[in-house]
C-alpha atoms as a PDB file:
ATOM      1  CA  UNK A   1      -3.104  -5.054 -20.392  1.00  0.00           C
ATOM      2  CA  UNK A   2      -5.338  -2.874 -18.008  1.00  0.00           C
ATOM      3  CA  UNK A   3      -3.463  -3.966 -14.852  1.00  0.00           C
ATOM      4  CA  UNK A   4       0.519  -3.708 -16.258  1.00  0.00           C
ATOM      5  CA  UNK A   5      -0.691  -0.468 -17.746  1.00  0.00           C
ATOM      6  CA  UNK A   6      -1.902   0.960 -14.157  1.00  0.00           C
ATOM      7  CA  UNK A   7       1.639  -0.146 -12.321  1.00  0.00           C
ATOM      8  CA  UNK A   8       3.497   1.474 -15.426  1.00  0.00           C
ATOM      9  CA  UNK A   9       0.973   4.679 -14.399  1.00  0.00           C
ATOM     10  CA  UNK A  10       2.515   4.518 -10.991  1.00  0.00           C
ATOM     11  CA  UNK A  11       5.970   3.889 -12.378  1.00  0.00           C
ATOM     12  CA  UNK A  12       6.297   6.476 -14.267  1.00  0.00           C
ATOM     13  CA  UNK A  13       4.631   9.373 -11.972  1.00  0.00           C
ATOM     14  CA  UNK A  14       7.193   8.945 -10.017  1.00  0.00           C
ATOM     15  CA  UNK A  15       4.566  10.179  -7.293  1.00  0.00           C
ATOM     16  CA  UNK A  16       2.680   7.724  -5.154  1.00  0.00           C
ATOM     17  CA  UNK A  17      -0.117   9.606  -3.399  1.00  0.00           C
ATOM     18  CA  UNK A  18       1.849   9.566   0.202  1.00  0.00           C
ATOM     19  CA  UNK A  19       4.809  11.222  -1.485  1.00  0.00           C
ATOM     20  CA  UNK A  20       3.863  14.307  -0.226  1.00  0.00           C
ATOM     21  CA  UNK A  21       4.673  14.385   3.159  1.00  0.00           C
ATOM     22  CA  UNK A  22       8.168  15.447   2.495  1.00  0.00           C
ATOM     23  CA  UNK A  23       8.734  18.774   3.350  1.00  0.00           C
ATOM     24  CA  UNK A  24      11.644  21.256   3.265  1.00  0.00           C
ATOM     25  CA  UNK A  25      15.226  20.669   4.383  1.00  0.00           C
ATOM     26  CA  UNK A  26      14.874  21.033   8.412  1.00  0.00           C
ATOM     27  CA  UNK A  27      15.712  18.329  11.678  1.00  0.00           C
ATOM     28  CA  UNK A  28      18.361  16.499  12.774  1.00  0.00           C
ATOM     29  CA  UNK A  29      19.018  12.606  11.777  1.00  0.00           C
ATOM     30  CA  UNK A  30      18.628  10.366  13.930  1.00  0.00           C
ATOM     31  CA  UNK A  31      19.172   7.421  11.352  1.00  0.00           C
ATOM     32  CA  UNK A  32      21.783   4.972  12.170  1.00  0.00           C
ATOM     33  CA  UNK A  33      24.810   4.170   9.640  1.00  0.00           C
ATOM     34  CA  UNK A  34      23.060   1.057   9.302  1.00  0.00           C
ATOM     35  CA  UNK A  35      19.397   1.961   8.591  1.00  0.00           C
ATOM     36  CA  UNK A  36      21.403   4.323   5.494  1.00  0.00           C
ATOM     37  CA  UNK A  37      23.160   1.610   4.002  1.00  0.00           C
ATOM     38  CA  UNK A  38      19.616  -0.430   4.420  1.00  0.00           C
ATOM     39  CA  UNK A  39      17.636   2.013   2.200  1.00  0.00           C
ATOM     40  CA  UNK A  40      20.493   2.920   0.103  1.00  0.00           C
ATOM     41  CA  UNK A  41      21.003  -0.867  -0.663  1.00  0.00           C
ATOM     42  CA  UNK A  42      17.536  -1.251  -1.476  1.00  0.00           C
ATOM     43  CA  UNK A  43      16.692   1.670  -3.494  1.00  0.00           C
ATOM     44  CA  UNK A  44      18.367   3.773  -6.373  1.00  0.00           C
ATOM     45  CA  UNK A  45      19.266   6.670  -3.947  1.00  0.00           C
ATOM     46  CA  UNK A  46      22.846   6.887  -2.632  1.00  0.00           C
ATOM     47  CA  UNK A  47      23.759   7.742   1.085  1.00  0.00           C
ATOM     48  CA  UNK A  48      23.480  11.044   0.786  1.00  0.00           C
ATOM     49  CA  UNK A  49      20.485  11.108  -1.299  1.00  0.00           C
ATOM     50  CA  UNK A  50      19.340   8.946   2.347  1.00  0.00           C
ATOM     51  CA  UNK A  51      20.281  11.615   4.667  1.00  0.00           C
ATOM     52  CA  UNK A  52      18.710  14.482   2.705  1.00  0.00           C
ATOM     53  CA  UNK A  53      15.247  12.595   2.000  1.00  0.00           C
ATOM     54  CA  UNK A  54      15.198  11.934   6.195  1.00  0.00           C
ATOM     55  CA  UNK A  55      16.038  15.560   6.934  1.00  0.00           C
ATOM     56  CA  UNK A  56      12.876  16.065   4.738  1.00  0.00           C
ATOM     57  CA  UNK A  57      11.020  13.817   6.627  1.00  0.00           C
ATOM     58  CA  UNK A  58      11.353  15.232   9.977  1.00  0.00           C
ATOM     59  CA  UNK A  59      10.063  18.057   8.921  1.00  0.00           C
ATOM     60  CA  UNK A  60       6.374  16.616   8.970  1.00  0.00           C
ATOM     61  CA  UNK A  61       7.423  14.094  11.599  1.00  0.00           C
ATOM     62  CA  UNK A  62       9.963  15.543  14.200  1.00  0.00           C
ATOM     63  CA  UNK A  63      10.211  12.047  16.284  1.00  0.00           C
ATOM     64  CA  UNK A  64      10.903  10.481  12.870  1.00  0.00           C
ATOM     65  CA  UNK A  65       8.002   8.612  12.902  1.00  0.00           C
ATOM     66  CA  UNK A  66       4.368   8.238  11.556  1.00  0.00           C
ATOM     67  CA  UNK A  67       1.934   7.681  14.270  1.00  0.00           C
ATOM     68  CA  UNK A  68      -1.530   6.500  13.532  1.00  0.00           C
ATOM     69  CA  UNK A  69      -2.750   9.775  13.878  1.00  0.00           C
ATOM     70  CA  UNK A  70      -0.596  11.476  11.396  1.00  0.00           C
ATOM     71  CA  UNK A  71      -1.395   8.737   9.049  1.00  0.00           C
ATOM     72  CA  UNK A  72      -5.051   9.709   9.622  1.00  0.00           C
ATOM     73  CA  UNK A  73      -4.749  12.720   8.953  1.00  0.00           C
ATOM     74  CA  UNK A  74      -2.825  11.852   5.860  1.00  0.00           C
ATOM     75  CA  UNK A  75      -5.537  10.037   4.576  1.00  0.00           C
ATOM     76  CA  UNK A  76      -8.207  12.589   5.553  1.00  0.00           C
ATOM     77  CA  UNK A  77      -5.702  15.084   3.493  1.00  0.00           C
ATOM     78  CA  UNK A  78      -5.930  12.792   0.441  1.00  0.00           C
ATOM     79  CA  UNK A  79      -9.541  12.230   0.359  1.00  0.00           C
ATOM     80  CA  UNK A  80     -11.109  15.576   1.691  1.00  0.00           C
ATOM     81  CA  UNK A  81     -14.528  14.698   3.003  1.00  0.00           C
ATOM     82  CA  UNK A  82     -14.452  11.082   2.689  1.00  0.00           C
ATOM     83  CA  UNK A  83     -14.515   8.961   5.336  1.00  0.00           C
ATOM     84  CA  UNK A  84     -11.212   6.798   5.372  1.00  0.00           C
ATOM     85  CA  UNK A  85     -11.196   5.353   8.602  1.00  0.00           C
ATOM     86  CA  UNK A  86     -12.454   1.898   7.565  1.00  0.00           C
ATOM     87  CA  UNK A  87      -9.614   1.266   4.817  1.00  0.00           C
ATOM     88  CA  UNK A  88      -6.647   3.424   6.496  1.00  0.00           C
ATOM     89  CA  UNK A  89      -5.684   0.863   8.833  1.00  0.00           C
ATOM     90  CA  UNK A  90      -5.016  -1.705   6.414  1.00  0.00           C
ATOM     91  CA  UNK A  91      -3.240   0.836   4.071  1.00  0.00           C
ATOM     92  CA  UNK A  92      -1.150   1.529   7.082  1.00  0.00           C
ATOM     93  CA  UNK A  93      -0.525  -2.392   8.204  1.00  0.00           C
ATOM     94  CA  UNK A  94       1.355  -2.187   4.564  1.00  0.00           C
ATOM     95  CA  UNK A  95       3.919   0.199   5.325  1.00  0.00           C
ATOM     96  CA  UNK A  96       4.054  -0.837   9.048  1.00  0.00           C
ATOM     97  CA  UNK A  97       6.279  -4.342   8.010  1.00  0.00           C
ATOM     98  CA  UNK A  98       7.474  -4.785  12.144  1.00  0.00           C
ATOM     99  CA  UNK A  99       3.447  -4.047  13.396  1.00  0.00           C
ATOM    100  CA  UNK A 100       4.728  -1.988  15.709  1.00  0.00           C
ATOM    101  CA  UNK A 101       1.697   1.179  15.063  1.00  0.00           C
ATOM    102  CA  UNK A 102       4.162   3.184  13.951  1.00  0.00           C
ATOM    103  CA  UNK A 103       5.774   3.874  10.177  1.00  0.00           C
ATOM    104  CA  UNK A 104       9.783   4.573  10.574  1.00  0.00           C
ATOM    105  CA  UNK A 105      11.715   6.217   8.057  1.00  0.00           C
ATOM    106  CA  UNK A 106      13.174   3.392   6.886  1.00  0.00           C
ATOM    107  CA  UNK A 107       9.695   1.813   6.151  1.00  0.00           C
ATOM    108  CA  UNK A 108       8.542   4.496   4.495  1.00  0.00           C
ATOM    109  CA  UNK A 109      11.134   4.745   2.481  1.00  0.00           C
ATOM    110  CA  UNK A 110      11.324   0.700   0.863  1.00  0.00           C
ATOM    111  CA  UNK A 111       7.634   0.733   0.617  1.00  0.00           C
ATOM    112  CA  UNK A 112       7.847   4.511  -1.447  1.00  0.00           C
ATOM    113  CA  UNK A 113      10.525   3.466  -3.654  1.00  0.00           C
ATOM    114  CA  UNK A 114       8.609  -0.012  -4.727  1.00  0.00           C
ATOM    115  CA  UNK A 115       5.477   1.626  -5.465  1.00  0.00           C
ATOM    116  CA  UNK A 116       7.228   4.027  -7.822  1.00  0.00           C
ATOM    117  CA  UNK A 117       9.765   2.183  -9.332  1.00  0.00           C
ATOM    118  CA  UNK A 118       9.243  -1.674  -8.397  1.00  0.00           C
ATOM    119  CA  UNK A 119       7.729  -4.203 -11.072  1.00  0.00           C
ATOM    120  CA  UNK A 120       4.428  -5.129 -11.006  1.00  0.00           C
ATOM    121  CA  UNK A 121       5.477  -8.494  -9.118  1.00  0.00           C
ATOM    122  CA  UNK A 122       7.117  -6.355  -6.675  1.00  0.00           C
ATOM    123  CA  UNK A 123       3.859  -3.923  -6.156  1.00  0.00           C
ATOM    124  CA  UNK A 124       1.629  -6.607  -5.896  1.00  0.00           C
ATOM    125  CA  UNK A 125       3.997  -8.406  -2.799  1.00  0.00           C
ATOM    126  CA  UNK A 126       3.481  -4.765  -1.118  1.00  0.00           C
ATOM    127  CA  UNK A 127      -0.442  -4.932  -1.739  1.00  0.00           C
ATOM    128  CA  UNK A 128      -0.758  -8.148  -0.722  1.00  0.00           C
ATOM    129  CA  UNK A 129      -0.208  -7.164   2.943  1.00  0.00           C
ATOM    130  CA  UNK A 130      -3.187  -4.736   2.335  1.00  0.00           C
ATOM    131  CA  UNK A 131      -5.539  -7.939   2.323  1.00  0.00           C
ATOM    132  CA  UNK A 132      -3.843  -9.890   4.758  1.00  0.00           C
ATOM    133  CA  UNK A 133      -5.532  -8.829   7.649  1.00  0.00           C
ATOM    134  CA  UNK A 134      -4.013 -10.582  10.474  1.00  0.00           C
ATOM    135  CA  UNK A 135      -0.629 -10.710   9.055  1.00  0.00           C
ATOM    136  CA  UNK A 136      -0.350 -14.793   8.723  1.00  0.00           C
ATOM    137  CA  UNK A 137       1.046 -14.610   5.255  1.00  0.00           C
ATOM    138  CA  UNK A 138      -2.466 -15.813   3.387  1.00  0.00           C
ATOM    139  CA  UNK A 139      -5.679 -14.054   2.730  1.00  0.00           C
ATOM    140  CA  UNK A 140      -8.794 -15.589   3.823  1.00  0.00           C
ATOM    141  CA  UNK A 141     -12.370 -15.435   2.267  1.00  0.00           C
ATOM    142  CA  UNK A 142     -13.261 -13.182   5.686  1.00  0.00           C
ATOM    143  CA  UNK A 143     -10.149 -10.881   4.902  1.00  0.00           C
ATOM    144  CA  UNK A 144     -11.522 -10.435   1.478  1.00  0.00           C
ATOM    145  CA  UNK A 145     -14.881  -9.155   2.073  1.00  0.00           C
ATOM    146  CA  UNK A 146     -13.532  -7.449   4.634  1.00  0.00           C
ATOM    147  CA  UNK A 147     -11.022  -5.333   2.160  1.00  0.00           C
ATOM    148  CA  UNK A 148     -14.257  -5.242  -0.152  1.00  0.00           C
ATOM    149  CA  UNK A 149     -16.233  -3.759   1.687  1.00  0.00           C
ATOM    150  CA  UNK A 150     -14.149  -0.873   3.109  1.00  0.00           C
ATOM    151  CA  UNK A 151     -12.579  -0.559  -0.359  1.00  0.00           C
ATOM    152  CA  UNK A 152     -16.047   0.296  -1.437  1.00  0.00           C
ATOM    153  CA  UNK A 153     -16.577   2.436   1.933  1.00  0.00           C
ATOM    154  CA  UNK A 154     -13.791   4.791   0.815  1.00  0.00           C
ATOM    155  CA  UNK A 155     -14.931   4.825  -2.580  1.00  0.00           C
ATOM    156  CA  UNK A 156     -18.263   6.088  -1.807  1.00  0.00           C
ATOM    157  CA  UNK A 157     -19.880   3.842  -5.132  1.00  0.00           C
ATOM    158  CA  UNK A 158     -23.211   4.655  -5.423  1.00  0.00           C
ATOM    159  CA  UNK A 159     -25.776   1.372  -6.154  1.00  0.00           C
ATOM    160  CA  UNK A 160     -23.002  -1.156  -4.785  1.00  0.00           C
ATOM    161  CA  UNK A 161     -24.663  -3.185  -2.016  1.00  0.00           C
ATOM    162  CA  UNK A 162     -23.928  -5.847   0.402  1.00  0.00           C
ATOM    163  CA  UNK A 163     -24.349  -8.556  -2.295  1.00  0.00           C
ATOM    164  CA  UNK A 164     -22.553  -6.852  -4.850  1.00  0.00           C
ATOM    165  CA  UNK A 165     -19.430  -6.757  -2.715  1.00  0.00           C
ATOM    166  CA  UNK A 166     -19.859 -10.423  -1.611  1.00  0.00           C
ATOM    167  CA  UNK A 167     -20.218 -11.346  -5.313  1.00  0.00           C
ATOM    168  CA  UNK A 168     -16.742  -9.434  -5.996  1.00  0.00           C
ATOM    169  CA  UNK A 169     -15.158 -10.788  -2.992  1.00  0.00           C
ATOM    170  CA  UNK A 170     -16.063 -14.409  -3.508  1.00  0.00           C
ATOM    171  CA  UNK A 171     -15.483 -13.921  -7.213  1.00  0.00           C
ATOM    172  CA  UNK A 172     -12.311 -12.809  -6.566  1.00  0.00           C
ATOM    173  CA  UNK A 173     -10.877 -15.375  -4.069  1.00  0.00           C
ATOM    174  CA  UNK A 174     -11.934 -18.234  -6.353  1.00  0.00           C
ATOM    175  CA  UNK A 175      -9.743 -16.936  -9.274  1.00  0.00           C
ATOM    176  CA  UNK A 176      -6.997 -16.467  -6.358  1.00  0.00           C
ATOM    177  CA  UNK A 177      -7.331 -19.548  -4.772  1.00  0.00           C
ATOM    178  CA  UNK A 178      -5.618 -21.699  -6.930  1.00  0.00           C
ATOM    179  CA  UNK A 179      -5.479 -24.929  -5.083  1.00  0.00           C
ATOM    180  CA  UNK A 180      -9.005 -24.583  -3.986  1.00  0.00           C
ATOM    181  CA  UNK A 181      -7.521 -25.094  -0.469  1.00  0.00           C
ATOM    182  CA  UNK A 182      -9.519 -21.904   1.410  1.00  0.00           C
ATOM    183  CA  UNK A 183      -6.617 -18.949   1.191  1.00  0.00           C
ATOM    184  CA  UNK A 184      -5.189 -17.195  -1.250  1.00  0.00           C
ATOM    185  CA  UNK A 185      -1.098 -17.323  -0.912  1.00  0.00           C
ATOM    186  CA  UNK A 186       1.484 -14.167  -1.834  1.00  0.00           C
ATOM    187  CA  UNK A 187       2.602 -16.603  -5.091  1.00  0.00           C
ATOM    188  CA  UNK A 188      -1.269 -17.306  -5.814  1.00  0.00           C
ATOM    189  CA  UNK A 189      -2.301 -13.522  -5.486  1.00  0.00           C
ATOM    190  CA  UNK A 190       0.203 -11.983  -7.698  1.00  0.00           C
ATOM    191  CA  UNK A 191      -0.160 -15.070 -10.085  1.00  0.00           C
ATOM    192  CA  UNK A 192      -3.996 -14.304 -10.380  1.00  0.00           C
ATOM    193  CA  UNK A 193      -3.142 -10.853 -10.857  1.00  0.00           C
ATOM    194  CA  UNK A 194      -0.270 -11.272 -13.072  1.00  0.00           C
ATOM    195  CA  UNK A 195      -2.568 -13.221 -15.344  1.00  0.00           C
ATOM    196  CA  UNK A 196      -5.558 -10.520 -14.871  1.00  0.00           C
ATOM    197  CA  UNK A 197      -8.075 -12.680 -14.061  1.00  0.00           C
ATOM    198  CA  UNK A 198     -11.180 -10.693 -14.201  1.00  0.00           C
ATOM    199  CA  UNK A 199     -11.899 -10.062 -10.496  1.00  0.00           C
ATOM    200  CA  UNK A 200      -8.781  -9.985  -9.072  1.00  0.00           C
ATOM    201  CA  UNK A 201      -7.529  -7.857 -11.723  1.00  0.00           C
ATOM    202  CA  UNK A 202     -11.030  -5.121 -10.863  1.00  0.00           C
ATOM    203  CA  UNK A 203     -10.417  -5.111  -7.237  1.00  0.00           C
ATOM    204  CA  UNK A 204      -6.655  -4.927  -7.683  1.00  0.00           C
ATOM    205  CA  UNK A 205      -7.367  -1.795  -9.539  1.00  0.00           C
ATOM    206  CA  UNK A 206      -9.004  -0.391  -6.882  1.00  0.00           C
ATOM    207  CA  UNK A 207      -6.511  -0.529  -4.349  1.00  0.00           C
ATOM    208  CA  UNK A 208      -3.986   0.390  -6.829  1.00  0.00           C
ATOM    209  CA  UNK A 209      -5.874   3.614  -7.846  1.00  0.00           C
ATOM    210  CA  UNK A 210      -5.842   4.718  -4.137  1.00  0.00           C
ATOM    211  CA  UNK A 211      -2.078   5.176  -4.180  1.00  0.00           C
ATOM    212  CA  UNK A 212      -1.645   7.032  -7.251  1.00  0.00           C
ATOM    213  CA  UNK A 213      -1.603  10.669  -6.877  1.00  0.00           C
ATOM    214  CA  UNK A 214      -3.880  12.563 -10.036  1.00  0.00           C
END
């Protein structure tokens, strides 16, 4: 139960890494009525719960907005002397859901409140758009070994080489790849996972692990 036990480890930490960009009461809103009854809907929080958590978040981001920068720096903040560069832009395609290189509130806040109290089914749609590269809704065998490979980049693993990750990556996508058709669906990823096949289960962990706050 390896992989339920990790998304219960999220669940209850009630603390995804990225949590802490919240700062003190401070700003102005600039949400509309609408974007508060959108996160309000979709998360536990009531409206005024909403207003409080954005005042928070202009604190840290006065245009109410993550740029790519601030995510960088984010990510350099999390991993102190690690070189995150590779695997930061597909952690940030995952909270960026209208690809528009920036991370709005209201983004922030659906993809936050799933990773600390969604199921595992829900978690795993949300990391599924880490490995779908170019956003088609599939993942390729390229898209894989890409996400391997800067997975393992971040990681700084000692003794893992090029063939290691290929082994991993094409291990992985033929548990996935259910149909044997060449990409790995959303249903046939969580499925896989859901299941814990062996590799997709390991290199779920992985990514998992990087949004859990010790």
């Amino acid at each position: 139960m390896a992989l339920l036990e990790r998304f219960n480890r999220v669940s209850l930490k009630k603390r995804p890494r990225f949590s802490s960009i919240m700062g003190c009461v401070n700003g102005k809103s600039f949400l509309t009525d609408e974007d508060i009854v959108f996160i309000a809907r979709n998360t536990a929080m009531d409206q005024e719960q909403v207003e409080i958590r954005y005042q928070n978040f202009l604190s840290k981001h006065p245009d109410g907005r993550i740029s790519r920068k601030s995510f960088h720096d984010m990510m350099k903040e999390c991993y102190p002397g690690t070189d995150t560069e590779k695997l930061e832009k597909h952690i940030f395609r995952m909270y960026d859901t209208n690809d528009d290189g920036h991370i709005d509130f209201r983004e922030f806040m659906i993809v936050l409140y799933v990773l600390s109290n969604g199921s595992p089914e829900e978690n795993l749609k949300q990391i599924f758009r880490v490995f779908d590269i170019n956003n088609d809704g599939s993942i390729s065998l390229k898209e894989l070994k890409r996400i391997v490979k800067d997975l393992f980049h971040l990681i700084n693993e000692e003794n893992v080489d090029q063939a290691s990750h290929d082994v991993l990556a094409n291990s992985a996508f033929s548990e996935m790849d259910e149909n044997k058709d060449g990409e790995i669906t959303q249903e046939e990823f969580i499925e896989a996972c859901m299941l814990q096949k062996k590799f997709s289960t390991m290199l779920t962990l992985r990514i998992i692990d990087i949004f859990v706050a010790e």
